[in-house]
PDB file of N, CA and C in Angstrom:
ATOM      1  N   UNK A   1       1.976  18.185   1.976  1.00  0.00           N
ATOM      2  CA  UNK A   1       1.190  17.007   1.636  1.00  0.00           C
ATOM      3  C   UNK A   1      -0.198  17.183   2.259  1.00  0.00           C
ATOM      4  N   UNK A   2      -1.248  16.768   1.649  1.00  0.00           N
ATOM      5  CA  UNK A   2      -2.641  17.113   1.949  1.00  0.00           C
ATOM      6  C   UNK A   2      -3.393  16.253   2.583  1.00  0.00           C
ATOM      7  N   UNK A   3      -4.406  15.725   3.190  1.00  0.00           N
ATOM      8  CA  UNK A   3      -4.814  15.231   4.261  1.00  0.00           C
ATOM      9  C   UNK A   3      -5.434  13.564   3.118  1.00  0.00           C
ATOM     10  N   UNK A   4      -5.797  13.549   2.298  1.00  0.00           N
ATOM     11  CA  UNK A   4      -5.771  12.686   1.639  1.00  0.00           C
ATOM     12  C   UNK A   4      -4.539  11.836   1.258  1.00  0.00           C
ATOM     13  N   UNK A   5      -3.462  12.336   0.706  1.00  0.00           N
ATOM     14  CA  UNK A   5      -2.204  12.385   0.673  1.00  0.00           C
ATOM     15  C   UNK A   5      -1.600  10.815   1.430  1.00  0.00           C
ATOM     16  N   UNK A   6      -1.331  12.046   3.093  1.00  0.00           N
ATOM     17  CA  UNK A   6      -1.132  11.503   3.736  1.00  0.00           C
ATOM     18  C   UNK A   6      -1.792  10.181   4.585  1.00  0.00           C
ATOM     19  N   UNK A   7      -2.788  10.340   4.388  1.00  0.00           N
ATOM     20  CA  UNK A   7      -3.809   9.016   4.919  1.00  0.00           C
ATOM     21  C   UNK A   7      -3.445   7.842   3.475  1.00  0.00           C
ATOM     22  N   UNK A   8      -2.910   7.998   2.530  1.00  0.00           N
ATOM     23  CA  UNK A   8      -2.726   6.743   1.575  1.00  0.00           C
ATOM     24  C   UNK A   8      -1.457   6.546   1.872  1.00  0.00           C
ATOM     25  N   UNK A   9      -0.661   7.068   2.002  1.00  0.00           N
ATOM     26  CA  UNK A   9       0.517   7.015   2.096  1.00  0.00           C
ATOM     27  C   UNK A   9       0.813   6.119   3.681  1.00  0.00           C
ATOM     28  N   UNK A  10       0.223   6.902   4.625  1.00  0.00           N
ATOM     29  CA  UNK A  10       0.346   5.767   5.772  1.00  0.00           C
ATOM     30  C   UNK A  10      -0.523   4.352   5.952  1.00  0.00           C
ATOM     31  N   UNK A  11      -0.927   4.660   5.006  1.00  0.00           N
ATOM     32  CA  UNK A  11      -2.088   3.295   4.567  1.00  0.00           C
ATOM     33  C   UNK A  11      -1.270   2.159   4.497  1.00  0.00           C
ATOM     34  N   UNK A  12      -0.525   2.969   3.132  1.00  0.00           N
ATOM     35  CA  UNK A  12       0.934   1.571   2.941  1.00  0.00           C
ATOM     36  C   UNK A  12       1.387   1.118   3.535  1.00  0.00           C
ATOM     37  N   UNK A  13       2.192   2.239   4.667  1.00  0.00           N
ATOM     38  CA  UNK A  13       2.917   1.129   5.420  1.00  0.00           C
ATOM     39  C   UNK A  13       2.710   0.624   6.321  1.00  0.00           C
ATOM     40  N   UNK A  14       1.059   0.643   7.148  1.00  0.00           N
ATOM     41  CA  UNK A  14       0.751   0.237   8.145  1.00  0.00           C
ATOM     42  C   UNK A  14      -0.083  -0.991   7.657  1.00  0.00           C
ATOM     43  N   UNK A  15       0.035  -1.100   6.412  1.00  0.00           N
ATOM     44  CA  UNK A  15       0.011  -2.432   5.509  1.00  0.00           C
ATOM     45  C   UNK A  15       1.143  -3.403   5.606  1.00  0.00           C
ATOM     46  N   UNK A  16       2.661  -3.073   5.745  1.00  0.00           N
ATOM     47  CA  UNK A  16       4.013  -3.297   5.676  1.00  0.00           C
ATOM     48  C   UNK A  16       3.917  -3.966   7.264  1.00  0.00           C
ATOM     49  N   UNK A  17       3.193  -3.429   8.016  1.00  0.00           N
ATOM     50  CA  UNK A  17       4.054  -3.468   9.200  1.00  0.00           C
ATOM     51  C   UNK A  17       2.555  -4.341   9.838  1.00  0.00           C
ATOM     52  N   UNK A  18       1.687  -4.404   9.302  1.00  0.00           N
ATOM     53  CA  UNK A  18       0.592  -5.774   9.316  1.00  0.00           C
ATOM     54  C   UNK A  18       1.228  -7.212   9.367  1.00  0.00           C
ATOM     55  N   UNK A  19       1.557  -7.175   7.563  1.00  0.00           N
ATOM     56  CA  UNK A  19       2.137  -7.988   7.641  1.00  0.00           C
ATOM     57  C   UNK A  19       3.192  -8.546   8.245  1.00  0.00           C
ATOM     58  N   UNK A  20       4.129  -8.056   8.226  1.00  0.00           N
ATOM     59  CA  UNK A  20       5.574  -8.228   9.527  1.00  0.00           C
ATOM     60  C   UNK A  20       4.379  -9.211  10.481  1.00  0.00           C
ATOM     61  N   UNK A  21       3.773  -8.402  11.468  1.00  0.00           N
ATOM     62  CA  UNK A  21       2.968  -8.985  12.499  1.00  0.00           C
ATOM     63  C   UNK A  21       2.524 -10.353  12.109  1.00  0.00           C
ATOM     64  N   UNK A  22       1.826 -10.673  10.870  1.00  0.00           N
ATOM     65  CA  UNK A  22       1.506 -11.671  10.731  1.00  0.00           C
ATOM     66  C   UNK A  22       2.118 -13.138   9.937  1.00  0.00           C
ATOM     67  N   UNK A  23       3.293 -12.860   9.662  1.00  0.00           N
ATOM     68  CA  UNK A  23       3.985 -13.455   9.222  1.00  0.00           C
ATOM     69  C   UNK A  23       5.136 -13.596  11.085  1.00  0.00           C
ATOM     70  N   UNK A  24       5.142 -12.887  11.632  1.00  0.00           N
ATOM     71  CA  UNK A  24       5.512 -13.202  12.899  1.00  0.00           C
ATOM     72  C   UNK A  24       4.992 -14.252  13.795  1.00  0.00           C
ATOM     73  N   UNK A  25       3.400 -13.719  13.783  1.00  0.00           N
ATOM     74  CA  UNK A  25       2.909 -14.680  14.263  1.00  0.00           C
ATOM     75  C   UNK A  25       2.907 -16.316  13.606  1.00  0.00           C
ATOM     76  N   UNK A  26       2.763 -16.530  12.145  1.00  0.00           N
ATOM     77  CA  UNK A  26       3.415 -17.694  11.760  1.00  0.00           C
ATOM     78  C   UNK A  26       4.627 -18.484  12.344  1.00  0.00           C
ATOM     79  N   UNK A  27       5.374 -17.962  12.154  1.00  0.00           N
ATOM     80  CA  UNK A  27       6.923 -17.985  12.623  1.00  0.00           C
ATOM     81  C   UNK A  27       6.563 -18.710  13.717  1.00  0.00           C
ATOM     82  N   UNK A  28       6.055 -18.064  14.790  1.00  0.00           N
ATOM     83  CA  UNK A  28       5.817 -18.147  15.823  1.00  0.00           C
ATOM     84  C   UNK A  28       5.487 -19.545  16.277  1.00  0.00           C
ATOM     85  N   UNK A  29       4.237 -19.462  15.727  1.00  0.00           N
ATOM     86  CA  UNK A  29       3.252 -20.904  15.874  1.00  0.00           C
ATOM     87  C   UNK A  29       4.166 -22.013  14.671  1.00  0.00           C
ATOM     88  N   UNK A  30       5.001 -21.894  14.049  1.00  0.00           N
ATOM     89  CA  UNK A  30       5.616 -22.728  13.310  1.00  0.00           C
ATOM     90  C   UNK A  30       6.499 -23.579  14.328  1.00  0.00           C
ATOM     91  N   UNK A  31       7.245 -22.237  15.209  1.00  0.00           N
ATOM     92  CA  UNK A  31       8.411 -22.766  16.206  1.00  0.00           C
ATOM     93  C   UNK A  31       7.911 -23.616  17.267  1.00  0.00           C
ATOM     94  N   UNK A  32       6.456 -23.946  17.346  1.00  0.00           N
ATOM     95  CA  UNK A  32       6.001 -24.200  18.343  1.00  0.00           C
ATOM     96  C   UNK A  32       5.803 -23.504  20.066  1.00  0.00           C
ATOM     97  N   UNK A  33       6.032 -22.033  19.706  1.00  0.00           N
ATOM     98  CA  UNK A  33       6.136 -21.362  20.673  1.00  0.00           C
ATOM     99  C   UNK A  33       4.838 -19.682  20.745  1.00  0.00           C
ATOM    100  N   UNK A  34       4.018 -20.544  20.780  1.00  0.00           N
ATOM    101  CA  UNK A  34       2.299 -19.574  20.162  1.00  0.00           C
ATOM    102  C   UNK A  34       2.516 -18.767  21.490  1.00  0.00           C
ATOM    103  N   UNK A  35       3.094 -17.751  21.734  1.00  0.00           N
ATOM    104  CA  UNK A  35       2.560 -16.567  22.317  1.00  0.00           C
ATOM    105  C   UNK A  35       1.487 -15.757  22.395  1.00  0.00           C
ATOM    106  N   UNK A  36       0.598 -16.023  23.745  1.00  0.00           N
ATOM    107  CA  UNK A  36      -0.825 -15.217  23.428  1.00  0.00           C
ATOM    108  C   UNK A  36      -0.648 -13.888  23.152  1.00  0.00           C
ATOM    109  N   UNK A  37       0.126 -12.860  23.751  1.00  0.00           N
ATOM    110  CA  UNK A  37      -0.049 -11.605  23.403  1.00  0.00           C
ATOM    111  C   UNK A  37       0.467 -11.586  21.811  1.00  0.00           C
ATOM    112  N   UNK A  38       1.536 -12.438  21.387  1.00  0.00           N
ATOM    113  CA  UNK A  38       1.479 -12.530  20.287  1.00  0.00           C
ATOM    114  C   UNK A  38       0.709 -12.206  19.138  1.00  0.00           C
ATOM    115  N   UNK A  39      -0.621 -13.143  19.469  1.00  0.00           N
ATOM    116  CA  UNK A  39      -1.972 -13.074  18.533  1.00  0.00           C
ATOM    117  C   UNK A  39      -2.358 -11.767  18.277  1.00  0.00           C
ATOM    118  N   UNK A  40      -2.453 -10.733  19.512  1.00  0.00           N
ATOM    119  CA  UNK A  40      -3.493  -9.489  19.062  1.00  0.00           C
ATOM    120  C   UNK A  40      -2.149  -8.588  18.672  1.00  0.00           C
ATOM    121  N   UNK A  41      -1.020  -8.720  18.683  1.00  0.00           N
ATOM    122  CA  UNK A  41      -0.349  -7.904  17.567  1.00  0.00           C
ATOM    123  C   UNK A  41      -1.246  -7.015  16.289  1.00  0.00           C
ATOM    124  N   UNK A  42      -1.305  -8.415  15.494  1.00  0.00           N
ATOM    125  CA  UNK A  42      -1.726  -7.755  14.837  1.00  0.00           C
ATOM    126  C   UNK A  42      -3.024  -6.610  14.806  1.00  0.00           C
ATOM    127  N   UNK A  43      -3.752  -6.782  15.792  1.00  0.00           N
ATOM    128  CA  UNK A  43      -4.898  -6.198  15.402  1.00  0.00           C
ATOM    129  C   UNK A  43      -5.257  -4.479  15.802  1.00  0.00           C
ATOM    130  N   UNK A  44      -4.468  -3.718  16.190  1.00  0.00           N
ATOM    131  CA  UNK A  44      -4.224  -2.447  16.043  1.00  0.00           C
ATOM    132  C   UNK A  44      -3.898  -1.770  14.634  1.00  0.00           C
ATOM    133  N   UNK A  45      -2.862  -2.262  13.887  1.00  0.00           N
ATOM    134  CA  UNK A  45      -2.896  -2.056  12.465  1.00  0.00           C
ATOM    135  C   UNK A  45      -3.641  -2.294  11.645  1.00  0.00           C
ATOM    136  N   UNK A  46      -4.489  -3.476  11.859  1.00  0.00           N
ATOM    137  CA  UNK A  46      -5.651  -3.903  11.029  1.00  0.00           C
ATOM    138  C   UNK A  46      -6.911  -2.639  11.082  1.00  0.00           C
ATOM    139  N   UNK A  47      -7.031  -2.242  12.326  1.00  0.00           N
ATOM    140  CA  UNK A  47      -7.921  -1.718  12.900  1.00  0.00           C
ATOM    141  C   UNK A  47      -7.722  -0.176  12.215  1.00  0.00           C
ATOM    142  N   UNK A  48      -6.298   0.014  12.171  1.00  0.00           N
ATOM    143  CA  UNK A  48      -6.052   1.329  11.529  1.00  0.00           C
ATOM    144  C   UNK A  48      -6.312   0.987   9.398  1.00  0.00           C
ATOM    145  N   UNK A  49      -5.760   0.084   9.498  1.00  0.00           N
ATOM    146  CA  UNK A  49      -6.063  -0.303   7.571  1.00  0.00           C
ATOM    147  C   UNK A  49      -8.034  -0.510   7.496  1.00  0.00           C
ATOM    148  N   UNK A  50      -8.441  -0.651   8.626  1.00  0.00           N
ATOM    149  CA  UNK A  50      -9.769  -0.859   8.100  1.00  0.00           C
ATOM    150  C   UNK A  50     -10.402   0.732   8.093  1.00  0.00           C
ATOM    151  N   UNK A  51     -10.117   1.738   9.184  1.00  0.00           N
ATOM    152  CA  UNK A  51     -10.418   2.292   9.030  1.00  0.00           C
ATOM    153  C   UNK A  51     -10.076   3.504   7.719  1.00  0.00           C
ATOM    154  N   UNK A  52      -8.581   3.613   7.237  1.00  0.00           N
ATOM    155  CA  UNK A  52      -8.189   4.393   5.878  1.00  0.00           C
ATOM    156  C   UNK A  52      -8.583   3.751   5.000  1.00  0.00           C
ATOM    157  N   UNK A  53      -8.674   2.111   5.378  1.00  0.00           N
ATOM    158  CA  UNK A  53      -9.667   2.202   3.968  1.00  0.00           C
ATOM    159  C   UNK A  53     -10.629   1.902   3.439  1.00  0.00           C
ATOM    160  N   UNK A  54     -11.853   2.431   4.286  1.00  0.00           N
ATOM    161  CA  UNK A  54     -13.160   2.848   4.335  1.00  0.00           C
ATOM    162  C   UNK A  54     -13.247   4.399   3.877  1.00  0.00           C
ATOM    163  N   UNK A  55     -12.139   4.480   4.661  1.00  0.00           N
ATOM    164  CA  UNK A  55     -12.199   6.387   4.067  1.00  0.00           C
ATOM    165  C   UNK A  55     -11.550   6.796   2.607  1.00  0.00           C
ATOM    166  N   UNK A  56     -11.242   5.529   2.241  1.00  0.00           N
ATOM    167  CA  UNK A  56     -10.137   6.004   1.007  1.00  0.00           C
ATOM    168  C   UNK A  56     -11.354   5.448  -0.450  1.00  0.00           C
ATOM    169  N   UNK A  57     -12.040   4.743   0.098  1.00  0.00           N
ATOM    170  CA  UNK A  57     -13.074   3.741  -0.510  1.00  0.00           C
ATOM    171  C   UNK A  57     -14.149   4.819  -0.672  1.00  0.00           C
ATOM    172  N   UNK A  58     -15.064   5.465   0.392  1.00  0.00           N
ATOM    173  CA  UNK A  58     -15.529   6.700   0.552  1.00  0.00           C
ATOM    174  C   UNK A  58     -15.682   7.760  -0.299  1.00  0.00           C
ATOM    175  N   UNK A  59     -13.952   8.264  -0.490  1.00  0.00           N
ATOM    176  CA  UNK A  59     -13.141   9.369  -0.582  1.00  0.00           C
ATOM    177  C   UNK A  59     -14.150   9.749  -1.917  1.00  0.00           C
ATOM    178  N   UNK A  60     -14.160   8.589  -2.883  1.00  0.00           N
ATOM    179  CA  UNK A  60     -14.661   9.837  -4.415  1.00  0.00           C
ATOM    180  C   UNK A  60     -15.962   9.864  -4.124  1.00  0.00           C
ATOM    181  N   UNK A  61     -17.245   9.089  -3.140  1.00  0.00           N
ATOM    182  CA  UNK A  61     -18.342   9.611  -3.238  1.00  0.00           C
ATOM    183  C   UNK A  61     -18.288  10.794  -2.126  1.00  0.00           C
ATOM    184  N   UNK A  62     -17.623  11.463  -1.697  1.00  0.00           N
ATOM    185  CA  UNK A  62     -17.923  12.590  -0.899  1.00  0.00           C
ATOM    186  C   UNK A  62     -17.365  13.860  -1.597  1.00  0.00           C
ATOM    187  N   UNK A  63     -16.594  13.766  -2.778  1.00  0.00           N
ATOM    188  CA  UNK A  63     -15.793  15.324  -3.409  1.00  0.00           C
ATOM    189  C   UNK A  63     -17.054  15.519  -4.040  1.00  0.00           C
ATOM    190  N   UNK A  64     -17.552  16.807  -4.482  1.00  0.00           N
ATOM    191  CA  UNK A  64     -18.349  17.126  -5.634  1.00  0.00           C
ATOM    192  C   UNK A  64     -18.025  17.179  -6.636  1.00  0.00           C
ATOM    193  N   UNK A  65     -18.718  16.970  -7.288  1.00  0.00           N
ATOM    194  CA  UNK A  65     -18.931  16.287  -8.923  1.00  0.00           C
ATOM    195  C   UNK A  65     -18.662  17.561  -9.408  1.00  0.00           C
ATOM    196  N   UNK A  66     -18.280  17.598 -10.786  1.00  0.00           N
ATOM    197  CA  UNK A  66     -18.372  18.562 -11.441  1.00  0.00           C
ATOM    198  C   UNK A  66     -19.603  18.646 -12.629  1.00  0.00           C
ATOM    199  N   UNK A  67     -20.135  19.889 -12.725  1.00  0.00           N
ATOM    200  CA  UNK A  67     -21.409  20.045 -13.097  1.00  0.00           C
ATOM    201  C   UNK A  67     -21.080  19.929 -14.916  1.00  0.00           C
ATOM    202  N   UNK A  68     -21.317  19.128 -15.316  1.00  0.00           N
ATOM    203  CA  UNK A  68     -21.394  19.077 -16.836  1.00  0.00           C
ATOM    204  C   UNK A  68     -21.921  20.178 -18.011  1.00  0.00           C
ATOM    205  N   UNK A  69     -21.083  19.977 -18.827  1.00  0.00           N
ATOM    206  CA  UNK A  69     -21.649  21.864 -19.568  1.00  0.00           C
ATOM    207  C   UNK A  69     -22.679  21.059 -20.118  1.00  0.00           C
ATOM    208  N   UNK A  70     -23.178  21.913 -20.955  1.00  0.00           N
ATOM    209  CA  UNK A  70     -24.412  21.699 -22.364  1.00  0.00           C
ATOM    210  C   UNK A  70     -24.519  22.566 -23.025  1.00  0.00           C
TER     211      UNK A  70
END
């Protein structure tokens, strides 16, 4: 698997496992039991989804183009 590949692919599930976090934290604050460390859960995964996908967003203006016949 190739380095592109793999950066979409873990994209997903550190999308999967975002959410979990933030639907936890709901839960959470629903039960009436708001845990501060709770809150920044989420924000390591976010931090990783912002960065793949800037790079995935990126990705087609950095391949070279292919030169058109005539």
């Amino acid at each position: 698997m190739n380095r592109s590949a793999w950066i979409r692919q873990s994209h997903r599930w550190v999308s999967i496992v975002f959410a979990l976090t933030v639907v936890a934290n709901f839960v959470a604050i629903g039960l009436g039991h708001p845990l501060l460390w709770l809150n920044y859960v989420p924000l390591p995964p976010l931090f990783y989804l912002l960065v793949t996908g800037l790079y995935m967003f990126t990705l087609p203006y950095l391949r070279p183009r292919a030169m058109p016949e005539n």
